[in-house]
PDB file of N, CA and C in Angstrom:
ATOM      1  N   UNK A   1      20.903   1.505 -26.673  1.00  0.00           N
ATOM      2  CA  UNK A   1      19.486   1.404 -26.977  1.00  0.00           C
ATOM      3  C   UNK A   1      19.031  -0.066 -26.985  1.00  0.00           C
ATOM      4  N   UNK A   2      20.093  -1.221 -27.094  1.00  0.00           N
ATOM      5  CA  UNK A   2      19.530  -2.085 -27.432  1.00  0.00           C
ATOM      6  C   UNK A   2      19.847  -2.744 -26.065  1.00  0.00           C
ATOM      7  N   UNK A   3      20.252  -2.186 -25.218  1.00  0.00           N
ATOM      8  CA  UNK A   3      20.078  -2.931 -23.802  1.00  0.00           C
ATOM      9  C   UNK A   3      18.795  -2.484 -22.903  1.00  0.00           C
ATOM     10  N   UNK A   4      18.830  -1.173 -23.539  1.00  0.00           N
ATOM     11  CA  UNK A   4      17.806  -0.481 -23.039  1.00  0.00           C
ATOM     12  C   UNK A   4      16.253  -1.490 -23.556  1.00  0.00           C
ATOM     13  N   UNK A   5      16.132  -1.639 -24.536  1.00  0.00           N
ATOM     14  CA  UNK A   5      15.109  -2.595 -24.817  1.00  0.00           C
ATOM     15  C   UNK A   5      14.601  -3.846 -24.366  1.00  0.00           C
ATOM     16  N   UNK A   6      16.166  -4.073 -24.260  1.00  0.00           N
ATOM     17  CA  UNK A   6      16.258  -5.871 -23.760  1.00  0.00           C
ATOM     18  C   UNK A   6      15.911  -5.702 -22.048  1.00  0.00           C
ATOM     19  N   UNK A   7      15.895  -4.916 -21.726  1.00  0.00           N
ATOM     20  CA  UNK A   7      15.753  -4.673 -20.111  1.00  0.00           C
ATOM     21  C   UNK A   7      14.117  -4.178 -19.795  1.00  0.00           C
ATOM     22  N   UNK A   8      13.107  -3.480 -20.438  1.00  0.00           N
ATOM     23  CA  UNK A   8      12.197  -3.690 -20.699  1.00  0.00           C
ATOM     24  C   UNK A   8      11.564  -4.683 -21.019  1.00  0.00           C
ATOM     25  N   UNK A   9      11.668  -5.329 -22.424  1.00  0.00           N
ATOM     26  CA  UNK A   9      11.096  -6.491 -22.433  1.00  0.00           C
ATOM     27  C   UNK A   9      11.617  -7.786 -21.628  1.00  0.00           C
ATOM     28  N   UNK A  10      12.568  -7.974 -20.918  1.00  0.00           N
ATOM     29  CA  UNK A  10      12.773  -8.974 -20.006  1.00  0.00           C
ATOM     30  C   UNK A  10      13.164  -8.908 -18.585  1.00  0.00           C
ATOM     31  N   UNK A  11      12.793  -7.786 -18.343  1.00  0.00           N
ATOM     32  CA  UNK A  11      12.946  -7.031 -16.981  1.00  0.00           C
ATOM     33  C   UNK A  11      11.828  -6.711 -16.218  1.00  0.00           C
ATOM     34  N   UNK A  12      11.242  -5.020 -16.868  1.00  0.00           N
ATOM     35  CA  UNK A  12      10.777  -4.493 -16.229  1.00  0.00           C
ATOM     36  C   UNK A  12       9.339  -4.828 -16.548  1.00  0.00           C
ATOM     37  N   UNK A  13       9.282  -5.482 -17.650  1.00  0.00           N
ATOM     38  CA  UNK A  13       7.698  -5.871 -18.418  1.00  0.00           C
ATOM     39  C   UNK A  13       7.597  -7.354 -17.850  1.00  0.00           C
ATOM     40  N   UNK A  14       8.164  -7.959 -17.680  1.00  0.00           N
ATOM     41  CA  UNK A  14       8.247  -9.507 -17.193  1.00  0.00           C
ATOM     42  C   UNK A  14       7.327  -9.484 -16.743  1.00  0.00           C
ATOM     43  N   UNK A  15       6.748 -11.230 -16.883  1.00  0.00           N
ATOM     44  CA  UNK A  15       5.165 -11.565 -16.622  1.00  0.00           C
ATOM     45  C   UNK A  15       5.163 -11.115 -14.853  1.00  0.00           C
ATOM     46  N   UNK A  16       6.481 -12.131 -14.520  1.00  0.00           N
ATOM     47  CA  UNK A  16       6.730 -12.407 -13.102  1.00  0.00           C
ATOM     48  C   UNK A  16       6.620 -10.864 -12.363  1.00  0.00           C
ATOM     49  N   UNK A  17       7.291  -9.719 -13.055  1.00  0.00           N
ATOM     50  CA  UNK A  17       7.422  -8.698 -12.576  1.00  0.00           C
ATOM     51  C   UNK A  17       5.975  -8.097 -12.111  1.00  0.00           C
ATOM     52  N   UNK A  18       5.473  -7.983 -13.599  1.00  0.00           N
ATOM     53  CA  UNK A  18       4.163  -7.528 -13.471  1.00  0.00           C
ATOM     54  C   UNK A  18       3.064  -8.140 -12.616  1.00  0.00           C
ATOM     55  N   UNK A  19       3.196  -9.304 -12.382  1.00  0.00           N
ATOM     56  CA  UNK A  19       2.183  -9.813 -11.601  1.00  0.00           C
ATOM     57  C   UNK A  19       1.941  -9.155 -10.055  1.00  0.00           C
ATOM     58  N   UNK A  20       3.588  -9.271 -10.006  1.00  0.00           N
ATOM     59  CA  UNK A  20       4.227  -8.662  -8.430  1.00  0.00           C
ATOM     60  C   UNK A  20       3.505  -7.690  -8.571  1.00  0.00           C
ATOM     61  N   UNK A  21       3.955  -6.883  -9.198  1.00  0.00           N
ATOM     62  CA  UNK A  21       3.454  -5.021  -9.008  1.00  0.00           C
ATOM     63  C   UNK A  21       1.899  -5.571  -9.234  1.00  0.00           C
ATOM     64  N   UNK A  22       0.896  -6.103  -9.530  1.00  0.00           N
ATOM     65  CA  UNK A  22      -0.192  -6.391  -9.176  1.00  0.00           C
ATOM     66  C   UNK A  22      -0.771  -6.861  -8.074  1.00  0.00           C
ATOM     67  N   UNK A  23       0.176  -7.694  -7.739  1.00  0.00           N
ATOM     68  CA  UNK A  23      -0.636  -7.803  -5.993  1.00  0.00           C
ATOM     69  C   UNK A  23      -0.484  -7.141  -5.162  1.00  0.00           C
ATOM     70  N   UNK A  24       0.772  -6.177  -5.517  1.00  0.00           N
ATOM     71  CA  UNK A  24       1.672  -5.054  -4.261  1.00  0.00           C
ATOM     72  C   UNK A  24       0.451  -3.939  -4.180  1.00  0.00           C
ATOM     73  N   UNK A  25      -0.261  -3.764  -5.934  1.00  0.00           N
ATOM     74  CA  UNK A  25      -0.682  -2.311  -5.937  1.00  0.00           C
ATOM     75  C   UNK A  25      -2.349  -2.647  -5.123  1.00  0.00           C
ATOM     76  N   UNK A  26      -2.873  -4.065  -5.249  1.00  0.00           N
ATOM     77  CA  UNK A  26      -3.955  -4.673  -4.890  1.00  0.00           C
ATOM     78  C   UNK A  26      -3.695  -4.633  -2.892  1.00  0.00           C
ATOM     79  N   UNK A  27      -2.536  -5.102  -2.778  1.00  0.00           N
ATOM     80  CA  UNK A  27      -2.484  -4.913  -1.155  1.00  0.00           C
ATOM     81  C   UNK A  27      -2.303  -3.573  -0.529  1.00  0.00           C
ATOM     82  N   UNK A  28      -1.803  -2.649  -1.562  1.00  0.00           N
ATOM     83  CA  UNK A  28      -1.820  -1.077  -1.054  1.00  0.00           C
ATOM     84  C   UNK A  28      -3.506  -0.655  -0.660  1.00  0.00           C
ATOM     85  N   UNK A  29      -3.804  -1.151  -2.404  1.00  0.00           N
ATOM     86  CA  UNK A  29      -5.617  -0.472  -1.916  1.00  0.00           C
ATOM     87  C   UNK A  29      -6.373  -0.830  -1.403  1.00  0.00           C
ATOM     88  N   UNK A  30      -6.270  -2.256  -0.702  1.00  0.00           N
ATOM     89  CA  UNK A  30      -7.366  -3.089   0.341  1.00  0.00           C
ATOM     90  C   UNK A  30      -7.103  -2.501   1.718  1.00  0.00           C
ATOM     91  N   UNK A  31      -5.462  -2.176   1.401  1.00  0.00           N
ATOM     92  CA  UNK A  31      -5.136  -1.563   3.043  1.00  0.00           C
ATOM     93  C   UNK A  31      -5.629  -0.387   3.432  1.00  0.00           C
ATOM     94  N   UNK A  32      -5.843   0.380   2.177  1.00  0.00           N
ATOM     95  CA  UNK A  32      -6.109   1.772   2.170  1.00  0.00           C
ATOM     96  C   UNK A  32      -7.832   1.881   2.971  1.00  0.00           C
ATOM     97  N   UNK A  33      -8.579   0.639   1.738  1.00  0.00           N
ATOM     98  CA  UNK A  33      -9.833   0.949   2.035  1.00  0.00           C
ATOM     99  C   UNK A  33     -10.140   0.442   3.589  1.00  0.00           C
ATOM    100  N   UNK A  34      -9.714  -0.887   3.577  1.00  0.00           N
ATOM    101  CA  UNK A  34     -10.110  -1.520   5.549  1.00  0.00           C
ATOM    102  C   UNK A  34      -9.319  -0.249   6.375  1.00  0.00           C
ATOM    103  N   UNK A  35      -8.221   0.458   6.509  1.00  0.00           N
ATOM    104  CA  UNK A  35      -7.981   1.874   7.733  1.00  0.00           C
ATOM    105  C   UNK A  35      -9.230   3.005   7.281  1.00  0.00           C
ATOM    106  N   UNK A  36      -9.599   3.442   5.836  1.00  0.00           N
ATOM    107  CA  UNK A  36     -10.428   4.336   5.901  1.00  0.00           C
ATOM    108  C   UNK A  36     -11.696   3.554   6.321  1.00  0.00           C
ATOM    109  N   UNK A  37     -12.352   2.589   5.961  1.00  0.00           N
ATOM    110  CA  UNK A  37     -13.337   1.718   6.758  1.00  0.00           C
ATOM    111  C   UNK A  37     -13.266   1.513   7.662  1.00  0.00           C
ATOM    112  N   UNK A  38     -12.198   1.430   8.885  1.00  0.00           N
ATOM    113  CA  UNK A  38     -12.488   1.149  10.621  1.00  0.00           C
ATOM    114  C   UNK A  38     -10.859   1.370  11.073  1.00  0.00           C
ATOM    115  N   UNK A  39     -10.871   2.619  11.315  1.00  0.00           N
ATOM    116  CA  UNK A  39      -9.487   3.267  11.742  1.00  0.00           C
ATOM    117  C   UNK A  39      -9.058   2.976  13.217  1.00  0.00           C
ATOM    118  N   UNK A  40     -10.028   1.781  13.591  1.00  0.00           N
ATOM    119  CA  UNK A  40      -9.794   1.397  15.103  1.00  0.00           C
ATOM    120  C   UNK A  40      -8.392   0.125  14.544  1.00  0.00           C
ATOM    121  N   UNK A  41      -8.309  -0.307  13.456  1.00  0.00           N
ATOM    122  CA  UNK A  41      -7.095  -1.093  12.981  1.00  0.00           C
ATOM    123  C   UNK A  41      -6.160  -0.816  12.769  1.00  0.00           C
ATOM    124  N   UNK A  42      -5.685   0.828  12.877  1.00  0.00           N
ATOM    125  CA  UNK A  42      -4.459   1.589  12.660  1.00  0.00           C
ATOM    126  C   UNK A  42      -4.210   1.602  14.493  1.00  0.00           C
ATOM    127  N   UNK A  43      -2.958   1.670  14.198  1.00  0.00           N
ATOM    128  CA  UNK A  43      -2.057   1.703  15.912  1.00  0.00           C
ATOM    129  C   UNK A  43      -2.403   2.955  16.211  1.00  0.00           C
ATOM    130  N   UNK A  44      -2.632   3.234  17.766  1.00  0.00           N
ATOM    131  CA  UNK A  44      -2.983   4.277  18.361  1.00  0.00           C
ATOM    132  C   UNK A  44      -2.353   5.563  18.057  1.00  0.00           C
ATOM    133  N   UNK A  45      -1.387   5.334  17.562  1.00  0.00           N
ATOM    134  CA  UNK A  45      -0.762   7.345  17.439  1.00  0.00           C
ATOM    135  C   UNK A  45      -1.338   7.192  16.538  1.00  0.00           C
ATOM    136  N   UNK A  46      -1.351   6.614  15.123  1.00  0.00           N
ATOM    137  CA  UNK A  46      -2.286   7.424  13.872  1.00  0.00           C
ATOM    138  C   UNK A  46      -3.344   7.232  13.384  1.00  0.00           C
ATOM    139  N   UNK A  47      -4.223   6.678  14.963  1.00  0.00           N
ATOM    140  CA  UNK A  47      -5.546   6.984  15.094  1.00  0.00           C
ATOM    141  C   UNK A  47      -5.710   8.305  15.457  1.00  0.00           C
ATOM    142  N   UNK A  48      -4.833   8.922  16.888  1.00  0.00           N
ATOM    143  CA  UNK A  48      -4.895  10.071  16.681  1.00  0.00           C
ATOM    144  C   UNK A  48      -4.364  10.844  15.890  1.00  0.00           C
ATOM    145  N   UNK A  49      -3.532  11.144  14.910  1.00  0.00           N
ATOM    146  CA  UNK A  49      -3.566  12.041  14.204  1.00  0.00           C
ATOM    147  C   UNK A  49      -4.421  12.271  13.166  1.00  0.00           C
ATOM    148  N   UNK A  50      -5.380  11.183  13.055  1.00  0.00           N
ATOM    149  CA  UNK A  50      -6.916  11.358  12.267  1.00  0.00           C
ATOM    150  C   UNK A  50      -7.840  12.442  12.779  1.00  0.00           C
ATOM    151  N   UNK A  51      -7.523  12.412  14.077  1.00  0.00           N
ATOM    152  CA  UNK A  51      -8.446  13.501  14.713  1.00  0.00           C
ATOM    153  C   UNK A  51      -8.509  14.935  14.412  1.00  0.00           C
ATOM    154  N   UNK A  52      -9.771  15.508  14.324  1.00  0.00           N
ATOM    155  CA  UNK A  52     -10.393  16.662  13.553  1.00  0.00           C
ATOM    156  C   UNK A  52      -9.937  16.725  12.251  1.00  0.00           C
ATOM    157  N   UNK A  53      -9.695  15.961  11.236  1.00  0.00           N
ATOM    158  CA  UNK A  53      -8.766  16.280  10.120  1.00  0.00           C
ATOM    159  C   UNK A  53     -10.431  15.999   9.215  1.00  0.00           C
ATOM    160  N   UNK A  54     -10.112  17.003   7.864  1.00  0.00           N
ATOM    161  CA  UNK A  54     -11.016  16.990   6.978  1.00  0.00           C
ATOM    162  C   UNK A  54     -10.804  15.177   6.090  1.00  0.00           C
ATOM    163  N   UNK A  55     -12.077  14.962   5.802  1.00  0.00           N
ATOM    164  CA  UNK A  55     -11.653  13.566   5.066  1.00  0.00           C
ATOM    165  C   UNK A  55     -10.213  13.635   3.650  1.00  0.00           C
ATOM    166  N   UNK A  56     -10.187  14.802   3.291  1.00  0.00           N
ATOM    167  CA  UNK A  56      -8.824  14.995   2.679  1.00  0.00           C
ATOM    168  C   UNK A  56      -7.995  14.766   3.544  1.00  0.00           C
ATOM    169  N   UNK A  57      -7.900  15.110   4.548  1.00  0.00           N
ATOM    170  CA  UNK A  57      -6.725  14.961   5.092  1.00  0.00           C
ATOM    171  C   UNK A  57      -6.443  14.074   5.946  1.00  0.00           C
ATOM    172  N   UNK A  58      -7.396  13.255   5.935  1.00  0.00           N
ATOM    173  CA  UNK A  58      -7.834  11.728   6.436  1.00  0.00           C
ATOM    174  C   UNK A  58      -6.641  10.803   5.918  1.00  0.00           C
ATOM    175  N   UNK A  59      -7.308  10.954   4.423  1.00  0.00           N
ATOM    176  CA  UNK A  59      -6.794  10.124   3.587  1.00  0.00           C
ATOM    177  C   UNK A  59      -5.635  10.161   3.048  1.00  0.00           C
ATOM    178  N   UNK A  60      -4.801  11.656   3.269  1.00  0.00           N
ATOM    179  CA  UNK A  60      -3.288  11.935   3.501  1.00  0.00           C
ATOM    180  C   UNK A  60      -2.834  11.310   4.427  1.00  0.00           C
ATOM    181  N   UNK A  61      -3.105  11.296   5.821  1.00  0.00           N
ATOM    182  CA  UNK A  61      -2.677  10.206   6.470  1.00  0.00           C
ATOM    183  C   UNK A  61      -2.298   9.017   6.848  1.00  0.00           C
ATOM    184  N   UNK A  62      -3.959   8.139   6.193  1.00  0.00           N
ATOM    185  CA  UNK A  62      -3.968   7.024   5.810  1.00  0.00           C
ATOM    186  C   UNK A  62      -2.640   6.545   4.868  1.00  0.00           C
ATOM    187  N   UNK A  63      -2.869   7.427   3.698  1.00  0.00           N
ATOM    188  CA  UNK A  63      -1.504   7.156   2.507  1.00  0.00           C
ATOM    189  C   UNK A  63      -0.164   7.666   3.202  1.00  0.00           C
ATOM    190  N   UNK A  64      -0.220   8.422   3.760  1.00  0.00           N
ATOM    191  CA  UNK A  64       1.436   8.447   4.890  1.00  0.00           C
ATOM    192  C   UNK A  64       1.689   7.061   5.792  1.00  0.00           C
ATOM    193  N   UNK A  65       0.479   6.271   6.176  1.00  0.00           N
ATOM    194  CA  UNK A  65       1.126   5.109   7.193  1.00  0.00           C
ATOM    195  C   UNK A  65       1.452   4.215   6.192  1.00  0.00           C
ATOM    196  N   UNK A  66       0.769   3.849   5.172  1.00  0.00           N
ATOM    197  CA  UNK A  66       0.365   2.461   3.973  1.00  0.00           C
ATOM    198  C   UNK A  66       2.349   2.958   3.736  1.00  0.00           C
ATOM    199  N   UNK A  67       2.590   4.157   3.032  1.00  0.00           N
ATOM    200  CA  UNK A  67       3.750   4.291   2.176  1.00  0.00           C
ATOM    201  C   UNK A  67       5.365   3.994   3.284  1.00  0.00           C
ATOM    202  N   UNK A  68       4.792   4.391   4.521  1.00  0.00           N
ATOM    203  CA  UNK A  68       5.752   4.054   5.299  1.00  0.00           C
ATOM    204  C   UNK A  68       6.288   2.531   5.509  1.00  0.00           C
ATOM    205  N   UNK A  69       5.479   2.062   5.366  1.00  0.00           N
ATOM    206  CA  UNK A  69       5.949   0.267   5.909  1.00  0.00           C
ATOM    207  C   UNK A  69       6.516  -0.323   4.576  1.00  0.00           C
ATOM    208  N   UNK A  70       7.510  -1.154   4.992  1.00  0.00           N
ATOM    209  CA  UNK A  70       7.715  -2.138   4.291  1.00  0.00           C
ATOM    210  C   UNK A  70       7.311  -3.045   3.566  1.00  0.00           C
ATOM    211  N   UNK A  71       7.924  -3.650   2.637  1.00  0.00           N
ATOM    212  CA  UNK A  71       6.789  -5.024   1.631  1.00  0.00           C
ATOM    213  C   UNK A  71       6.239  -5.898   2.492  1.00  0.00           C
ATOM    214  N   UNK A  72       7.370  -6.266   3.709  1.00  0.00           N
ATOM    215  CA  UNK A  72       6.728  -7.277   4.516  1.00  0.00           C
ATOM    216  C   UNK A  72       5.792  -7.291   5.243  1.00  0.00           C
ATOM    217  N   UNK A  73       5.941  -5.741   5.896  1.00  0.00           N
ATOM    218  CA  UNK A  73       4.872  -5.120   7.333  1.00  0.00           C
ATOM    219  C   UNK A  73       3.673  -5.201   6.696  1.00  0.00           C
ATOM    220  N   UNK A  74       3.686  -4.557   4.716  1.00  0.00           N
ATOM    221  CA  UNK A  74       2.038  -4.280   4.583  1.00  0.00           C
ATOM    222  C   UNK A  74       1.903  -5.472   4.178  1.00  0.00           C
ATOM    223  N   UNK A  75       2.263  -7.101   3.609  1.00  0.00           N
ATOM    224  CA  UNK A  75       2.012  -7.843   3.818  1.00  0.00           C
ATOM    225  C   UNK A  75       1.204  -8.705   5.057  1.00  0.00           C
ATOM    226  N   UNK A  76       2.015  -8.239   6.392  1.00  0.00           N
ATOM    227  CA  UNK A  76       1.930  -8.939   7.247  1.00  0.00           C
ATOM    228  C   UNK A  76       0.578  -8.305   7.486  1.00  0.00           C
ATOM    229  N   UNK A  77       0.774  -6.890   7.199  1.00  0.00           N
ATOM    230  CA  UNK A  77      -0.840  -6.083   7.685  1.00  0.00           C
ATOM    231  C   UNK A  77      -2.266  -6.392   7.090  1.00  0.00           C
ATOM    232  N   UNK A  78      -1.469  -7.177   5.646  1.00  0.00           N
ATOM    233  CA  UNK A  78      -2.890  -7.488   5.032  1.00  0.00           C
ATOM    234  C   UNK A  78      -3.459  -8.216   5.533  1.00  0.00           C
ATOM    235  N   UNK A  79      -2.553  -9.589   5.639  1.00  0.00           N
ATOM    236  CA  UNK A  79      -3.567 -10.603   6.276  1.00  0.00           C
ATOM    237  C   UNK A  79      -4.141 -10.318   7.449  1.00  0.00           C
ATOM    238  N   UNK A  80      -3.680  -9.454   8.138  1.00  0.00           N
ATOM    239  CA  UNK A  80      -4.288  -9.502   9.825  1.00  0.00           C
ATOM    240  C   UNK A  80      -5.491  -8.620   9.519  1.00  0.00           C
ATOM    241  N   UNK A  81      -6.053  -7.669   8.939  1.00  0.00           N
ATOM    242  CA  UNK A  81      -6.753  -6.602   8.855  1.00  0.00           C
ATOM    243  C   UNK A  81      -7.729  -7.244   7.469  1.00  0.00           C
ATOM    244  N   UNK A  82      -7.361  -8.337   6.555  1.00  0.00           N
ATOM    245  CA  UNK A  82      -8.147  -9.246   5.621  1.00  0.00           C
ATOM    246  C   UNK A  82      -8.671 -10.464   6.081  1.00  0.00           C
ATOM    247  N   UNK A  83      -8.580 -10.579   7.671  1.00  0.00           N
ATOM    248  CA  UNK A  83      -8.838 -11.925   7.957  1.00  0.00           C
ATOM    249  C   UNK A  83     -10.663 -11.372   8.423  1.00  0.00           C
TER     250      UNK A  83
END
């Protein structure tokens, strides 16, 4: 129990940690909103699989490409699609 604590408060709560998971969760949802805002910025196959889909199921999609990539790719994706 008492590692269990110590690993929370200097682990998983860490300033450093938390900040991370703040910009990660901030670059998920900018990515989310610029593909549902102009889906001409998603690569051609999952532009088409947007096609005829209800906006639910838009946005299943959308969240299937974002969850697929890597820290780096949706990094790299932010800036190109935030510029």
């Amino acid at each position: 129990m008492a590692l269990k604590s110590w690993l929370f408060a200097n682990m998983y709560h860490h300033e450093r940690v938390t900040q991370g998971r703040r910009g990660a969760t901030q670059i998920v949802r900018d990515l989310f909103e610029r593909f549902r805002a102009d889906v001409r910025l998603l690569p051609q196959e999952w532009q088409i699989r947007l096609g005829g889909r209800s906006e639910t199921a838009r946005m299943r999609v959308l969240a299937d490409y974002i969850a697929g990539m890597t820290d780096r790719f949706a990094q790299e994706e932010h800036e190109r699609v935030m510029a």
